[in-house]
N, C-alpha and C. Protein backbone atom coordinates (compact mmCIF):
# COMPACT_ATOMS: atom_id res chain seq x y z
N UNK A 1 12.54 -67.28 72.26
CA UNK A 1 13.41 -66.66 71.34
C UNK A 1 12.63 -66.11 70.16
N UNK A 2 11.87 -66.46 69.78
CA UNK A 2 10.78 -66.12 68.74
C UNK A 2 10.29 -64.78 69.01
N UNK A 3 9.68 -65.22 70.65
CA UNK A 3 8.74 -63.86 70.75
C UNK A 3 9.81 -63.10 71.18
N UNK A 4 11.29 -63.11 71.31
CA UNK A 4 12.10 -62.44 71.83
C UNK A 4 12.99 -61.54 70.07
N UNK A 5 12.85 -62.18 69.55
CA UNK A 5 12.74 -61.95 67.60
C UNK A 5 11.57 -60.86 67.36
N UNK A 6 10.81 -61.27 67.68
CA UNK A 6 9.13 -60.82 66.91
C UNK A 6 9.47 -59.56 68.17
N UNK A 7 9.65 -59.79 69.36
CA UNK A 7 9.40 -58.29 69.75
C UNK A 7 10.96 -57.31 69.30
N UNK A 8 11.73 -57.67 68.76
CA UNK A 8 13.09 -56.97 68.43
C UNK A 8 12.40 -56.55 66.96
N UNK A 9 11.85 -57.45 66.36
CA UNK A 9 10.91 -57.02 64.88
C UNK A 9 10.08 -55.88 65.25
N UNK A 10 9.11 -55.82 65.90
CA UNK A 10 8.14 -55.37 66.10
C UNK A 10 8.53 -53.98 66.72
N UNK A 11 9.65 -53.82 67.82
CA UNK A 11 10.72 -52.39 68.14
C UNK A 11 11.14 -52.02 67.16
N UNK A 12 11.66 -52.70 66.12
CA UNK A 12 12.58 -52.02 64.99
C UNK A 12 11.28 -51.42 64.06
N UNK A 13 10.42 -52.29 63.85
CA UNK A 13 9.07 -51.43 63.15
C UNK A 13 8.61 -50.59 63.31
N UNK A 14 8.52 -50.43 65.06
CA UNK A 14 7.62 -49.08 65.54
C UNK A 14 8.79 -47.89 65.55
N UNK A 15 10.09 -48.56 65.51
CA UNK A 15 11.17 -47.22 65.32
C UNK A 15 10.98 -46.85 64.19
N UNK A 16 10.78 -47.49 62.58
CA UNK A 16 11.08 -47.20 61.73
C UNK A 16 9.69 -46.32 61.31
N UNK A 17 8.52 -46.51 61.65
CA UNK A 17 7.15 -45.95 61.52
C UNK A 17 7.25 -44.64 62.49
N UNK A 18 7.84 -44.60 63.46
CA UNK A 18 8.38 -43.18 64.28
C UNK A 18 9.36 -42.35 63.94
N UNK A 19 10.27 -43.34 62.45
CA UNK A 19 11.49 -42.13 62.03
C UNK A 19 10.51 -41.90 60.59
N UNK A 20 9.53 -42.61 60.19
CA UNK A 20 8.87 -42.42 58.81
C UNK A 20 7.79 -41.13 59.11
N UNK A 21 7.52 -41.06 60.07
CA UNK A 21 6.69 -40.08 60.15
C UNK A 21 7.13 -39.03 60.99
N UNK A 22 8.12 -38.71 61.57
CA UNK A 22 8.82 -37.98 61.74
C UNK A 22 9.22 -37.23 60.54
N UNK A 23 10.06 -38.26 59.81
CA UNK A 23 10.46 -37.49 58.30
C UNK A 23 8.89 -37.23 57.38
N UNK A 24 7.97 -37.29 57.50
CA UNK A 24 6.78 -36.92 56.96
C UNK A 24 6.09 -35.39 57.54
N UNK A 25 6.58 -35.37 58.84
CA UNK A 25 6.70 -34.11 58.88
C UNK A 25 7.17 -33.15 58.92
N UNK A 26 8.52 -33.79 58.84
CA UNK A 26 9.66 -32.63 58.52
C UNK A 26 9.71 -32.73 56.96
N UNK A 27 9.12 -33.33 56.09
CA UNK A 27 8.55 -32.59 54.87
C UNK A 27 7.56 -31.76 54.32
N UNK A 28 6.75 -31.92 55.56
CA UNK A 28 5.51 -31.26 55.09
C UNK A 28 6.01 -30.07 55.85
N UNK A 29 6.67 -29.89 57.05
CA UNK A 29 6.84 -28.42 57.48
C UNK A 29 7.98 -27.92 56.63
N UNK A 30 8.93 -28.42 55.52
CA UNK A 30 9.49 -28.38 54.89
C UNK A 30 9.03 -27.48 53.53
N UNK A 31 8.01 -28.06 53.41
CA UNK A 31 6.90 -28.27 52.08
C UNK A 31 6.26 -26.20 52.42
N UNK A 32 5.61 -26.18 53.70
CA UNK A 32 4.97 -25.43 54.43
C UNK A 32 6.14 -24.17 54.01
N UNK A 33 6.66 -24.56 54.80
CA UNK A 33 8.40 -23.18 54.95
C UNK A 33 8.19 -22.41 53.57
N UNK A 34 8.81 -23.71 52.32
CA UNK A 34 8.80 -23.04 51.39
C UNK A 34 7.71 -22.15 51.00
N UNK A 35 6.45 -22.78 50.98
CA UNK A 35 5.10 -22.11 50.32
C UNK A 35 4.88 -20.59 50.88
N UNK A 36 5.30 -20.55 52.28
CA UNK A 36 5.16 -19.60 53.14
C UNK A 36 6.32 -18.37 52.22
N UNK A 37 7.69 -19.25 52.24
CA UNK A 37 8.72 -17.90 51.76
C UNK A 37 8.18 -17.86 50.22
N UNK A 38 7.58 -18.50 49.20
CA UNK A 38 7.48 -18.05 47.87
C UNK A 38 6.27 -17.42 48.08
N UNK A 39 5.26 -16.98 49.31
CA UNK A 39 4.07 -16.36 49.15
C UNK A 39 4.91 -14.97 49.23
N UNK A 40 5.85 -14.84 50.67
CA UNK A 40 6.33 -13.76 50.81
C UNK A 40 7.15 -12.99 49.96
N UNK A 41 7.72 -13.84 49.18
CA UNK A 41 8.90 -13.60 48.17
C UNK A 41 7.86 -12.65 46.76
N UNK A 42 6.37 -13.32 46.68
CA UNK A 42 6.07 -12.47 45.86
C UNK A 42 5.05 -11.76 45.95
N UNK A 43 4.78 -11.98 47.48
CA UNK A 43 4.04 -10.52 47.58
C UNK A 43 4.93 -9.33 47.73
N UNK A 44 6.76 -9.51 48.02
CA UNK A 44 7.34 -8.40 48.30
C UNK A 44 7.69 -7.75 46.37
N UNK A 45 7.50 -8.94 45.63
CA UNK A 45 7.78 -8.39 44.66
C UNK A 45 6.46 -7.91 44.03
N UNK A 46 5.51 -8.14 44.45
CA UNK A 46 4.44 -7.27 43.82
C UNK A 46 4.40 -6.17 44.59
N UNK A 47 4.72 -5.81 45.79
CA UNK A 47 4.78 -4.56 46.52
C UNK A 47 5.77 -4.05 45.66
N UNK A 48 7.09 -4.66 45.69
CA UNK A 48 8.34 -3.39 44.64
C UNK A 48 7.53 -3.11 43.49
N UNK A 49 6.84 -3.64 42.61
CA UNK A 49 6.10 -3.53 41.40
C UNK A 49 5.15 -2.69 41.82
N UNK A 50 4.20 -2.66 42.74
CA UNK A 50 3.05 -1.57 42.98
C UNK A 50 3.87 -0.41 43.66
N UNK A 51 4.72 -0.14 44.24
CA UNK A 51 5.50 0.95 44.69
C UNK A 51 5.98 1.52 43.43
N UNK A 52 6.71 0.59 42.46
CA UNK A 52 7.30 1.32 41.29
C UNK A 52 6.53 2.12 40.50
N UNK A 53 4.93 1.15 40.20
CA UNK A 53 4.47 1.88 39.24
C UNK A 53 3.65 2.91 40.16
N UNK A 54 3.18 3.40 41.26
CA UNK A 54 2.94 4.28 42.69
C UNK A 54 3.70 5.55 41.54
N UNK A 55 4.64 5.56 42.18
CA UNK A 55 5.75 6.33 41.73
C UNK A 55 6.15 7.15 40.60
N UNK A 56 6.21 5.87 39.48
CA UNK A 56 5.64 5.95 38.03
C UNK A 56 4.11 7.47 37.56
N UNK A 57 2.91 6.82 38.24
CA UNK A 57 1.95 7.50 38.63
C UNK A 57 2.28 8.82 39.15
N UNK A 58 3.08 8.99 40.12
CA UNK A 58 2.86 10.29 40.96
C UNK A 58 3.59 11.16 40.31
N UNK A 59 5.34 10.22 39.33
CA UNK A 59 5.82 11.43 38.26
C UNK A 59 5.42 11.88 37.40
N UNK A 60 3.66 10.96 36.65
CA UNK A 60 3.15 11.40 35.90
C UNK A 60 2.22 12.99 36.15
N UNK A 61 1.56 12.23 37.60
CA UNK A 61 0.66 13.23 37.53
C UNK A 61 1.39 14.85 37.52
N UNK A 62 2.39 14.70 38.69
CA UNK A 62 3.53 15.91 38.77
C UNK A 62 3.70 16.41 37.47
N UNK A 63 4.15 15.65 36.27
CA UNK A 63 4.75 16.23 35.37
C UNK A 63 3.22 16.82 34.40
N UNK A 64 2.39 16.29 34.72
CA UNK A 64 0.70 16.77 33.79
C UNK A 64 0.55 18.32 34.59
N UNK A 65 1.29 18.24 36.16
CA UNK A 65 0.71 19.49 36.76
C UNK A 65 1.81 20.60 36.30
N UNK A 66 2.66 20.18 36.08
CA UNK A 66 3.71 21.13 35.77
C UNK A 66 3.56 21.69 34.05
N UNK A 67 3.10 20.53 33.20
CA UNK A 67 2.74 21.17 31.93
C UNK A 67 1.06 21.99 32.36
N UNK A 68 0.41 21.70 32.90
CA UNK A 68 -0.87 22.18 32.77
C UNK A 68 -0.44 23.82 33.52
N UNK A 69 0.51 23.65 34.82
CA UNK A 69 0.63 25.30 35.32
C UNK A 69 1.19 25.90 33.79
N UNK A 70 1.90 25.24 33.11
CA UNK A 70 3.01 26.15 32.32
C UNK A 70 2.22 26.32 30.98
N UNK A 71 0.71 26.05 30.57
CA UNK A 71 -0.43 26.16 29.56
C UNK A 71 -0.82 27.18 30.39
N UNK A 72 -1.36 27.34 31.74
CA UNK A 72 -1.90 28.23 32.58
C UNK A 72 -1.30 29.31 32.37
N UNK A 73 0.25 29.68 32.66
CA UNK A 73 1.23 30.71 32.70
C UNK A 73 1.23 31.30 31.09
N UNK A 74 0.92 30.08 30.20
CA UNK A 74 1.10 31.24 29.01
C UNK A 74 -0.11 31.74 28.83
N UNK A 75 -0.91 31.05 28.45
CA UNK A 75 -2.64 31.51 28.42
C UNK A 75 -2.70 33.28 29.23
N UNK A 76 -2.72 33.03 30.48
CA UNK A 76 -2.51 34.50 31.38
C UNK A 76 -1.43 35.07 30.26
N UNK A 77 -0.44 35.09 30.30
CA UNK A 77 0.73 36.14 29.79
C UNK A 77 0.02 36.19 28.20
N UNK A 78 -0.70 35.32 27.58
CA UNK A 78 -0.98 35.72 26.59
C UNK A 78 -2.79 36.96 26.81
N UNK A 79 -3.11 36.46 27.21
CA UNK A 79 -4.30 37.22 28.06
C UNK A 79 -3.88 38.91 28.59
N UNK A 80 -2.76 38.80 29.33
CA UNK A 80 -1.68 40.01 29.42
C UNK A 80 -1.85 40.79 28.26
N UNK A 81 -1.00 40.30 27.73
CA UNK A 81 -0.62 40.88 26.21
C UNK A 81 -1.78 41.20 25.76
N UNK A 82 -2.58 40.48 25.10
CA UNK A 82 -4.07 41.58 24.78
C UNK A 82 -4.46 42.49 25.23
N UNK A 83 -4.52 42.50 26.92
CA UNK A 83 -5.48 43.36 27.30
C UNK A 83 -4.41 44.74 27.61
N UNK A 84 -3.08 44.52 27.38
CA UNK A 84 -2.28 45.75 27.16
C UNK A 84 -2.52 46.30 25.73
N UNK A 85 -2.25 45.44 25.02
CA UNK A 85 -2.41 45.95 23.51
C UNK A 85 -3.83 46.82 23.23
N UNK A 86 -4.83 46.00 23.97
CA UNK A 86 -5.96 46.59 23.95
C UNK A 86 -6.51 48.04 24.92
N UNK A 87 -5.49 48.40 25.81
CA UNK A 87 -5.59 49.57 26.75
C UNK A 87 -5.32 50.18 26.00
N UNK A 88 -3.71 49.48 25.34
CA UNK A 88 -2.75 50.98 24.37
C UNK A 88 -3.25 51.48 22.96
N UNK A 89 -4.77 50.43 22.39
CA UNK A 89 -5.55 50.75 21.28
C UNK A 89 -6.16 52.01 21.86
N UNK A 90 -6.91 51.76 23.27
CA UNK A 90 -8.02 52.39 23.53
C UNK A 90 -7.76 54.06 23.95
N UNK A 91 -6.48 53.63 24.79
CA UNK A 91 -5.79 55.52 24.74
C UNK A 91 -5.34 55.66 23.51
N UNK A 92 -4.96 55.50 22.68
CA UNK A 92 -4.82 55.98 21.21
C UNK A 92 -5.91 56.52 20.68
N UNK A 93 -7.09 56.15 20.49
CA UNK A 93 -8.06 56.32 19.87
C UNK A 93 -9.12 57.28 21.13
N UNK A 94 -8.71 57.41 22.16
CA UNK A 94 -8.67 58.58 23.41
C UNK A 94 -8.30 59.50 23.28
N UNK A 95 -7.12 59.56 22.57
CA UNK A 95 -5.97 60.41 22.95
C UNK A 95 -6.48 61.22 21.32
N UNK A 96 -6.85 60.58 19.82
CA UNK A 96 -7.53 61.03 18.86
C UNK A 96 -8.42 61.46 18.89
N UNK A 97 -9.54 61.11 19.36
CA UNK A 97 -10.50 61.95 19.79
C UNK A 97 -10.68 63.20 20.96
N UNK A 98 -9.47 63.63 21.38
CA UNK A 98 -9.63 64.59 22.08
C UNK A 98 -8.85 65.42 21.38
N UNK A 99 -8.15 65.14 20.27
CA UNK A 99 -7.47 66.03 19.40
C UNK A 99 -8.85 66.70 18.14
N UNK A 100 -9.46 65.75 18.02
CA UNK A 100 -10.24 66.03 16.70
C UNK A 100 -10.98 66.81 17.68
N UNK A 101 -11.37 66.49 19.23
CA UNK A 101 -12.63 67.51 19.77
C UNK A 101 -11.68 68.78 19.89
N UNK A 102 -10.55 68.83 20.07
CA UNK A 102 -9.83 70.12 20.44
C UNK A 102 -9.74 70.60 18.73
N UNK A 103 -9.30 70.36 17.74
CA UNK A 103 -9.48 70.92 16.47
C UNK A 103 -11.09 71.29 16.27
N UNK A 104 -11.72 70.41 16.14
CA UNK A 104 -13.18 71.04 16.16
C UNK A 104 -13.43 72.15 16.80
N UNK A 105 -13.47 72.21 18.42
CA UNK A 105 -13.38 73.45 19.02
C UNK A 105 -12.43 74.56 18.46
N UNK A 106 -11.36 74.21 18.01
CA UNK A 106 -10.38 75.20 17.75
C UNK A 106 -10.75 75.81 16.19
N UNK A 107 -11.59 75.10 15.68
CA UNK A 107 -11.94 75.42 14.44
C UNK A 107 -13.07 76.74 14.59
N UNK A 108 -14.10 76.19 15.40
CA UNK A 108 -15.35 76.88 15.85
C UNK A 108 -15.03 77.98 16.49
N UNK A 109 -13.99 77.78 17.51
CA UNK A 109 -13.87 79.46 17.61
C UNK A 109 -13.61 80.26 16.88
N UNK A 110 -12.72 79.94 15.72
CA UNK A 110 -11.68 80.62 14.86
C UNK A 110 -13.00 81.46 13.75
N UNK A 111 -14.19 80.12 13.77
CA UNK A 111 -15.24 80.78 12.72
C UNK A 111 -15.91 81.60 13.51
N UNK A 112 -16.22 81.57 14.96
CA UNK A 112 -16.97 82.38 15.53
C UNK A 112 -15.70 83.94 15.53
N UNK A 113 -14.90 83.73 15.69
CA UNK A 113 -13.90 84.58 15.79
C UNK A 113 -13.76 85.69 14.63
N UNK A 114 -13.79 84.94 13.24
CA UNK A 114 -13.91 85.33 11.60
C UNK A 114 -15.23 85.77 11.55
N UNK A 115 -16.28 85.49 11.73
CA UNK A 115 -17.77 86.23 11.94
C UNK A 115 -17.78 87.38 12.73
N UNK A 116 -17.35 87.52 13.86
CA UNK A 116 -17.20 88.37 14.52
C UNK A 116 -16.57 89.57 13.87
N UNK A 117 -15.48 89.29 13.27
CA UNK A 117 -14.33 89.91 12.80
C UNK A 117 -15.03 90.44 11.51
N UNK A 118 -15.95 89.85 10.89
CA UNK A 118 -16.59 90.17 9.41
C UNK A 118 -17.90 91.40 9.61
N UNK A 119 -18.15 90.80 10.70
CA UNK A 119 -19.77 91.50 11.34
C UNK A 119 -19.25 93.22 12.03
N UNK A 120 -17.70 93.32 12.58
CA UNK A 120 -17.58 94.54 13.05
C UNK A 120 -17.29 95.09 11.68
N UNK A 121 -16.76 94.40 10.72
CA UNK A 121 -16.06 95.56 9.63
C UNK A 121 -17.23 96.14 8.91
N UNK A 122 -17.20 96.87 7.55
CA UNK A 122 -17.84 97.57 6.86
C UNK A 122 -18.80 96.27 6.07
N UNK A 123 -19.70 96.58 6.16
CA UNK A 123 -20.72 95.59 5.12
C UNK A 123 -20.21 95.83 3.94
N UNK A 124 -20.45 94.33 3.03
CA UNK A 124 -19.93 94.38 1.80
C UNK A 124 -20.56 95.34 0.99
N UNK A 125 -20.59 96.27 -0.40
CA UNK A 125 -20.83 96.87 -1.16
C UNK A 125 -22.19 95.95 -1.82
N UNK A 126 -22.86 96.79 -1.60
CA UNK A 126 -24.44 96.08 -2.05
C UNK A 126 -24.13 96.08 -3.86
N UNK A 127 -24.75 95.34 -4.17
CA UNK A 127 -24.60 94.90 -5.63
C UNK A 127 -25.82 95.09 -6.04
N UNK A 128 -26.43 96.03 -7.39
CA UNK A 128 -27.19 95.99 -8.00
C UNK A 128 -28.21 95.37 -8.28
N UNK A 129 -29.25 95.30 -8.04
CA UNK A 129 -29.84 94.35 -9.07
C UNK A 129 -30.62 95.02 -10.21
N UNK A 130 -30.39 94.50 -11.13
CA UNK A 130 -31.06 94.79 -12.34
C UNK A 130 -32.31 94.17 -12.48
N UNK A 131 -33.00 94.78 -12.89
CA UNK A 131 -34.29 94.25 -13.57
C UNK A 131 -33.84 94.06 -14.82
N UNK A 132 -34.60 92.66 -15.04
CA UNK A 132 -34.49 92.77 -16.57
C UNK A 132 -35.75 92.43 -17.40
N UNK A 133 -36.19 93.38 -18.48
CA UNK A 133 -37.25 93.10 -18.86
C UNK A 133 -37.91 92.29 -19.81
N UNK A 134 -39.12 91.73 -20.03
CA UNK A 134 -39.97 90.61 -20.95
C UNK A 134 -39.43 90.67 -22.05
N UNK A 135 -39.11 92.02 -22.52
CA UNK A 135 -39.17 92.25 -24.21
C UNK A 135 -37.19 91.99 -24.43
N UNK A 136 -36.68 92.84 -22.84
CA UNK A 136 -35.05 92.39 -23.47
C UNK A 136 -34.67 90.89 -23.40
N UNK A 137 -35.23 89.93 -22.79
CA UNK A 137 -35.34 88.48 -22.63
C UNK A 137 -35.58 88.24 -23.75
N UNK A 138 -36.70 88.46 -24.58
CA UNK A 138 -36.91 88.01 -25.87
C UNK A 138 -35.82 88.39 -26.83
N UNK A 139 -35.60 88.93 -27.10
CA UNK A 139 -34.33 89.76 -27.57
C UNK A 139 -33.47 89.30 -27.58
N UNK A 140 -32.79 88.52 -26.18
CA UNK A 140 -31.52 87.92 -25.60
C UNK A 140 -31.38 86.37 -26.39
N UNK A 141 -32.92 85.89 -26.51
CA UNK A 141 -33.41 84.72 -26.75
C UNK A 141 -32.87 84.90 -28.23
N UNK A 142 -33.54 85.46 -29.23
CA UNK A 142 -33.58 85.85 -30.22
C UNK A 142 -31.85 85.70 -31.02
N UNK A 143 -30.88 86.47 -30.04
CA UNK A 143 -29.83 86.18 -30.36
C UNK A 143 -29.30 84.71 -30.14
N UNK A 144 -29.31 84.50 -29.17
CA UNK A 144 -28.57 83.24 -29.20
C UNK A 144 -28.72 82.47 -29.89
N UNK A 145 -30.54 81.88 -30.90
CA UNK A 145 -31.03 81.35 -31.84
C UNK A 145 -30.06 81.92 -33.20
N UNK A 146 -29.54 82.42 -33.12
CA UNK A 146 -28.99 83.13 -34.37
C UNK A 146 -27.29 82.38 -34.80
């Protein structure tokens, strides 16, 4: 009866060391589970976080390319604008100098024209010259001292 005790002891022990470690590992795969879902839990939230700021990034760069075309677009249109302003200087000052060469010319003929015109008519009336002499110089002198 003893050893019929001691082995009912000794069954109930090895049951209780077979439900103790049983439940030892259904804590540790317990234990496991969790560690596993809080690894996943925040690597998905560092993925939403690296996707967000991804994103973040790509509206930046977009919006740097969209101000940098629209610095580009004025720069050119301002570039435009000069080099019109600067055509419409340059035919102006084209367009003046072919007036001053056409007045010049138009001048030059008009004198070659007036020479011409002077050279067929009658030569002017020759004008005298007087001699005038040593002694009436002195004379002339003489008065004005007076």
């Amino acid at each position: 009866m003893i050893g019929r005790e001691l082995n009912k002891v000794e069954h109930i022990a090895e049951k209780q060391r077979k439900f103790r470690i049983k439940e030892e590992e259904r804590r540790h795969q317990d234990h496991i589970r969790r560690k596993l879902s809080l690894r996943r839990q925040i690597e998905e939230e560092w993925k939403t976080k690296e996707m967000l700021l991804l994103s973040k990034i790509g509206e930046e760069v977009k919006r740097e390319a969209r101000v940098e075309e629209q610095r580009r677009k004025v720069r050119e249109e301002a570039h435009r604008k000069k080099q019109a302003l600067l055509e419409k200087k340059i035919s102006y000052h084209l367009q003046k100098m072919q007036r001053n060469d056409l007045q010049r010319e138009e001048l030059e003929e008009n004198i070659c024209e007036n020479k011409d015109q002077y050279d067929t008519e009658a030569p002017y009336p020759k004008i005298k010259k007087t001699t005038i002499s040593a002694s009436h110089l002195k004379s002339h002198q003489g008065q004005q001292r007076n």
